[in-house]
PDB file of N, CA and C in Angstrom:
ATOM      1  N   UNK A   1       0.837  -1.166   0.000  1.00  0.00           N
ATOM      2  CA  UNK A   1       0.000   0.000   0.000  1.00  0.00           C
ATOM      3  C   UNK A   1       0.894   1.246   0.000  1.00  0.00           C
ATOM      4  N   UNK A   2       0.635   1.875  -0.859  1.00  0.00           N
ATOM      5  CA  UNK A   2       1.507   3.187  -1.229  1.00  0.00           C
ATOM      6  C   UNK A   2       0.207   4.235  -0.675  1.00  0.00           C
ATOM      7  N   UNK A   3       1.130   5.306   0.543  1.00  0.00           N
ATOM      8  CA  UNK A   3       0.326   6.694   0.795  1.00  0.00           C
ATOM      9  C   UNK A   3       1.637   8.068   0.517  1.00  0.00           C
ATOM     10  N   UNK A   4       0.718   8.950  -0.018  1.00  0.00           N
ATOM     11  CA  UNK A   4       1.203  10.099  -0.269  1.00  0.00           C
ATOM     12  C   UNK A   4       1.061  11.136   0.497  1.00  0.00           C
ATOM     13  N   UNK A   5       2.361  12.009   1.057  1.00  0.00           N
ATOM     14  CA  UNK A   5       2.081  12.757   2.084  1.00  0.00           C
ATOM     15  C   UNK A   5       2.626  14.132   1.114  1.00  0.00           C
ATOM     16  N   UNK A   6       2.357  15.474   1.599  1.00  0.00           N
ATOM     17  CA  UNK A   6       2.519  16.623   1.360  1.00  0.00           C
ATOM     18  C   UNK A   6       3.649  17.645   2.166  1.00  0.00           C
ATOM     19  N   UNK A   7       3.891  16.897   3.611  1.00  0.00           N
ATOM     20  CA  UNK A   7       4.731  17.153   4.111  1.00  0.00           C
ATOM     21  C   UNK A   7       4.838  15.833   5.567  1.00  0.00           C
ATOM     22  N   UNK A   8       6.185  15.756   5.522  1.00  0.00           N
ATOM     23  CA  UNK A   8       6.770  14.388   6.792  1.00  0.00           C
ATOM     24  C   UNK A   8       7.481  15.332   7.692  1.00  0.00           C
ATOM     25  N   UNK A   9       6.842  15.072   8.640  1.00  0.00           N
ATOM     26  CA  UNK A   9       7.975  15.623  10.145  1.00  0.00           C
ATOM     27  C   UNK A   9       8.801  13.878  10.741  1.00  0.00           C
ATOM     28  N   UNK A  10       9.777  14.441  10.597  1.00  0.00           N
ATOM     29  CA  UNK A  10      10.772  12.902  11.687  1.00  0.00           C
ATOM     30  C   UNK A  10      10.987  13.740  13.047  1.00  0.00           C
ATOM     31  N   UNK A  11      10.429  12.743  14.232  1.00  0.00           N
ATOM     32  CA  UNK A  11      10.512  13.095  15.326  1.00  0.00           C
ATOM     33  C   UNK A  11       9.082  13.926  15.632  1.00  0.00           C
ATOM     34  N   UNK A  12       8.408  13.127  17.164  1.00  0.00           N
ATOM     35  CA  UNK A  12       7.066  14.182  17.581  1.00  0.00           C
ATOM     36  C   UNK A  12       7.845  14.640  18.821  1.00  0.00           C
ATOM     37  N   UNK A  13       8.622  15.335  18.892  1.00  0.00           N
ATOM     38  CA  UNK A  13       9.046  16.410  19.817  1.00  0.00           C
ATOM     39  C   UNK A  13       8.369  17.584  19.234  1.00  0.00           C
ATOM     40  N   UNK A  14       8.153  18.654  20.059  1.00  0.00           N
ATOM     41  CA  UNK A  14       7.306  20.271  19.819  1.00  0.00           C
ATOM     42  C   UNK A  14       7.422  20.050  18.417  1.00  0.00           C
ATOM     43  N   UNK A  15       9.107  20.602  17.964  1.00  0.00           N
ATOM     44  CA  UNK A  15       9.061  21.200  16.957  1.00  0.00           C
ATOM     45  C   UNK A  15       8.153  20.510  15.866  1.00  0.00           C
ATOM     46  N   UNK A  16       8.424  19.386  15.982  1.00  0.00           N
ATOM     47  CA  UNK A  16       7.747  18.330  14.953  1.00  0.00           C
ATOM     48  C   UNK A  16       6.276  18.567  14.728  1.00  0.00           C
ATOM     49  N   UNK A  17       5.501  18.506  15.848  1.00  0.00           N
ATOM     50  CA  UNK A  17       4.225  18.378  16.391  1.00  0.00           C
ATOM     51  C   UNK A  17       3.971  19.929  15.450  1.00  0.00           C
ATOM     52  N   UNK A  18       4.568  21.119  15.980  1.00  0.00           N
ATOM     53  CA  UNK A  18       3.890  22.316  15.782  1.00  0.00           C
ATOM     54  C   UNK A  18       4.222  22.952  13.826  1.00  0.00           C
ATOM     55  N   UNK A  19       4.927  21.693  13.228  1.00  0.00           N
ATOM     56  CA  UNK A  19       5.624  22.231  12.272  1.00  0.00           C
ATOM     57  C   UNK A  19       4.125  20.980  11.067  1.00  0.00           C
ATOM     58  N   UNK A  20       4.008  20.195  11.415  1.00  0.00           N
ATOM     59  CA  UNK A  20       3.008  19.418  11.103  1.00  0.00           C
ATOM     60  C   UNK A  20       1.479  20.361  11.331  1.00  0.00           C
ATOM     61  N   UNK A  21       1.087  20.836  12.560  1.00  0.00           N
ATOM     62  CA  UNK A  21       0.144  21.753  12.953  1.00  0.00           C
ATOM     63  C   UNK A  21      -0.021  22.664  11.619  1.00  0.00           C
ATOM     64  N   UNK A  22       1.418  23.646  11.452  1.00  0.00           N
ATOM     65  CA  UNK A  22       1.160  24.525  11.044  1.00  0.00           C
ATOM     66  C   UNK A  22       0.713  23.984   8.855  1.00  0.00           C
ATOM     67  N   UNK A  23       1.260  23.265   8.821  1.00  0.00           N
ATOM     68  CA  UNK A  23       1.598  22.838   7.577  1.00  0.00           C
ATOM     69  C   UNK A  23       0.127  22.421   7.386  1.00  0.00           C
ATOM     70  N   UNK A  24      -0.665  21.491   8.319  1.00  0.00           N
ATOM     71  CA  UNK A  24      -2.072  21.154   8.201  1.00  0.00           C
ATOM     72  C   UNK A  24      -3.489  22.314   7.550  1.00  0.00           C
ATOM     73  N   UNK A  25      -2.551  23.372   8.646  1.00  0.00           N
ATOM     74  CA  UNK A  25      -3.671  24.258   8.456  1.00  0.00           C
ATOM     75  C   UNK A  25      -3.438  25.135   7.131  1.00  0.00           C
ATOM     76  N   UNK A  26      -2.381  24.679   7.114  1.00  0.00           N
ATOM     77  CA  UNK A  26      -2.317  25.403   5.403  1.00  0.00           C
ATOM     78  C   UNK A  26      -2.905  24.402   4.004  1.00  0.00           C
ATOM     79  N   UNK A  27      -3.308  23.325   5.036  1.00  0.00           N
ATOM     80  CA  UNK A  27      -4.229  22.476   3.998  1.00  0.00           C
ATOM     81  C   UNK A  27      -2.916  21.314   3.227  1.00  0.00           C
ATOM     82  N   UNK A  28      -2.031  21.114   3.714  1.00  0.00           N
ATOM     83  CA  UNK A  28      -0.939  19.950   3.276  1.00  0.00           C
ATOM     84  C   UNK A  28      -1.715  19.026   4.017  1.00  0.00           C
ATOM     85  N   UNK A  29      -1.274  17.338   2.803  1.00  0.00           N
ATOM     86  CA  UNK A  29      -1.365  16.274   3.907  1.00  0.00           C
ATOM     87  C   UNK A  29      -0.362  16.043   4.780  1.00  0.00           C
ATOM     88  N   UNK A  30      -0.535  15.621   5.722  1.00  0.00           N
ATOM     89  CA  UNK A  30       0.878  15.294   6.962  1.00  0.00           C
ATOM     90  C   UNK A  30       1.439  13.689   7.517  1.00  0.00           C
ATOM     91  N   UNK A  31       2.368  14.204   8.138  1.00  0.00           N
ATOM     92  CA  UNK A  31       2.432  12.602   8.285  1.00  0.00           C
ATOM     93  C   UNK A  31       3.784  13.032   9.539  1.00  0.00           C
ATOM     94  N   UNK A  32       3.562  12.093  10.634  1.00  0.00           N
ATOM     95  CA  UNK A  32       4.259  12.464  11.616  1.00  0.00           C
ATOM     96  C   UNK A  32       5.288  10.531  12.185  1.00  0.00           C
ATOM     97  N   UNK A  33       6.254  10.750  11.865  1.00  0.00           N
ATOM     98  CA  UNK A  33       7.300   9.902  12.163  1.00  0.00           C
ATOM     99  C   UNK A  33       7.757   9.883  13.526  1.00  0.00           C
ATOM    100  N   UNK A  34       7.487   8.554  14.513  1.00  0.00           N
ATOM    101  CA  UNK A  34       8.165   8.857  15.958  1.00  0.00           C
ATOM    102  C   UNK A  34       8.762   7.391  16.503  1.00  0.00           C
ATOM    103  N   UNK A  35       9.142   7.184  16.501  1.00  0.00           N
ATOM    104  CA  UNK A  35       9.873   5.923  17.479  1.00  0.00           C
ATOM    105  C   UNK A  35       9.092   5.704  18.911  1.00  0.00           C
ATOM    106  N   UNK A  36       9.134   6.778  19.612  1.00  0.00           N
ATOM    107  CA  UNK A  36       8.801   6.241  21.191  1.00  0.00           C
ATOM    108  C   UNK A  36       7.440   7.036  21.059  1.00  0.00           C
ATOM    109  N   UNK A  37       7.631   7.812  22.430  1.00  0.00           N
ATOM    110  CA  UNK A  37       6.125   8.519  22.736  1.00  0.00           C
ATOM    111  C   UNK A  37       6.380  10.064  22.100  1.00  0.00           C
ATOM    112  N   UNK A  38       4.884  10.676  21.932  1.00  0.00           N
ATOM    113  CA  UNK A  38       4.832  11.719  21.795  1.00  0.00           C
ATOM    114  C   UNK A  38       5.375  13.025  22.410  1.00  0.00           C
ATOM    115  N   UNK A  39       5.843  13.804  21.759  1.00  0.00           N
ATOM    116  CA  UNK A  39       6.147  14.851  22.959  1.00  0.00           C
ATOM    117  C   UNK A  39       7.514  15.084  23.115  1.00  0.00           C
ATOM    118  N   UNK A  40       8.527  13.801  22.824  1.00  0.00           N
ATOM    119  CA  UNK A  40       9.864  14.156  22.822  1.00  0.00           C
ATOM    120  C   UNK A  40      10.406  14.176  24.218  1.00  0.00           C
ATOM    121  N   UNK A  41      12.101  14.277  24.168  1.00  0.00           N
ATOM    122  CA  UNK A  41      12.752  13.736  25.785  1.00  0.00           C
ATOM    123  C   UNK A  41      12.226  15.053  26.661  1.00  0.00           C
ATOM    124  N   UNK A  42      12.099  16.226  25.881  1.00  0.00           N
ATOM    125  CA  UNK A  42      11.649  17.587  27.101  1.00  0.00           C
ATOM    126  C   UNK A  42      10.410  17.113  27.423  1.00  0.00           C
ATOM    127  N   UNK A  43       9.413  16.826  26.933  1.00  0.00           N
ATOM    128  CA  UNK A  43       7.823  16.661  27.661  1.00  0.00           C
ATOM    129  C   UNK A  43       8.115  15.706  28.575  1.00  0.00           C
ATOM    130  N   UNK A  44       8.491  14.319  28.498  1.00  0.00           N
ATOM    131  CA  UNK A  44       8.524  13.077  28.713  1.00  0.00           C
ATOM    132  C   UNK A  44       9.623  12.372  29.677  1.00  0.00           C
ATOM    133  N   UNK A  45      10.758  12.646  29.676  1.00  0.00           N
ATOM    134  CA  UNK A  45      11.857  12.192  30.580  1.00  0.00           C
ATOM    135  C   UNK A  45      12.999  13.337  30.949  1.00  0.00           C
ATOM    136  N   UNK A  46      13.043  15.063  30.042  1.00  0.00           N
ATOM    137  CA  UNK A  46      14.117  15.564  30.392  1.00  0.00           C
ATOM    138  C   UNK A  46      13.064  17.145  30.988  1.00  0.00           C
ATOM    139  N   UNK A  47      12.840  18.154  30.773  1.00  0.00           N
ATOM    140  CA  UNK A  47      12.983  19.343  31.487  1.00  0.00           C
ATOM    141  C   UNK A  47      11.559  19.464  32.207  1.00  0.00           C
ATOM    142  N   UNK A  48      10.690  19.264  31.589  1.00  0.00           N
ATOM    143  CA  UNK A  48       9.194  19.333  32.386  1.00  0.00           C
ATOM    144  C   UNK A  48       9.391  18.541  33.452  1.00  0.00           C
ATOM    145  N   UNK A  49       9.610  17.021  33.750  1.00  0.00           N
ATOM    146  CA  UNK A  49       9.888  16.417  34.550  1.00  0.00           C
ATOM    147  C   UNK A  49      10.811  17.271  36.110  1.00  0.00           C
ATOM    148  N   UNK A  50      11.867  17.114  35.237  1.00  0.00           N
ATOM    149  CA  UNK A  50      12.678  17.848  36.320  1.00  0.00           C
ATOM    150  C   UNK A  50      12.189  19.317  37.063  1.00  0.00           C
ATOM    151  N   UNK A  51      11.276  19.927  36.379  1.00  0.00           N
ATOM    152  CA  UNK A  51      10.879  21.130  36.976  1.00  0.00           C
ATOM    153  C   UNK A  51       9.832  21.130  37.491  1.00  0.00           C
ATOM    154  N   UNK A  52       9.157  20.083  37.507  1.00  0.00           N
ATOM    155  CA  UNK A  52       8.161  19.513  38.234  1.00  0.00           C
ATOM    156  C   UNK A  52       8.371  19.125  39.456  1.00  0.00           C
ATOM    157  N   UNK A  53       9.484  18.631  39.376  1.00  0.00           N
ATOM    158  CA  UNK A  53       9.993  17.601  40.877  1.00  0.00           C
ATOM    159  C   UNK A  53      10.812  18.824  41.339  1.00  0.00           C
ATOM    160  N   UNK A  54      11.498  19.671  40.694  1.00  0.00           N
ATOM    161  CA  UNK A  54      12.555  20.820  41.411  1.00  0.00           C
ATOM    162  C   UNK A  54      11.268  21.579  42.381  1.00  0.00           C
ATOM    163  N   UNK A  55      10.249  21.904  41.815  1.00  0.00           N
ATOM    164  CA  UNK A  55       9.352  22.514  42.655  1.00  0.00           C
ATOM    165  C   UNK A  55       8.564  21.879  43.806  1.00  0.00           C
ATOM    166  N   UNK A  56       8.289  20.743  43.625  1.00  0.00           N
ATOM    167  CA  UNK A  56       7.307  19.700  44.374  1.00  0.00           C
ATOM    168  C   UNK A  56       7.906  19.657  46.325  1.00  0.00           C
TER     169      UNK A  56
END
């Protein structure tokens, strides 16, 4: 099965996520490439985390 995309983000870290967003609303098809979870090591295991717990 062959699909055609209009624009590919590699990686759903922000940039990815918001660069796909923006491309959508300009009416491209999208297509979002990720290995693990959404969100990338800052949402998920590196700075939110830690500034969560620095405050707690």
């Amino acid at each position: 099965m062959t699909r055609h995309f209009d624009y590919l983000a590699i990686g759903g870290g922000s940039g990815g996520i918001a660069s796909i967003n923006r491309a959508a609303m300009y009416g491209q098809k999208c297509a979002l490439i990720e290995a693990k979870e959404l969100g990338g090591t800052c949402v998920n295991v590196g700075c939110v985390p830690k500034k969560i717990m620095w405050h707690a």
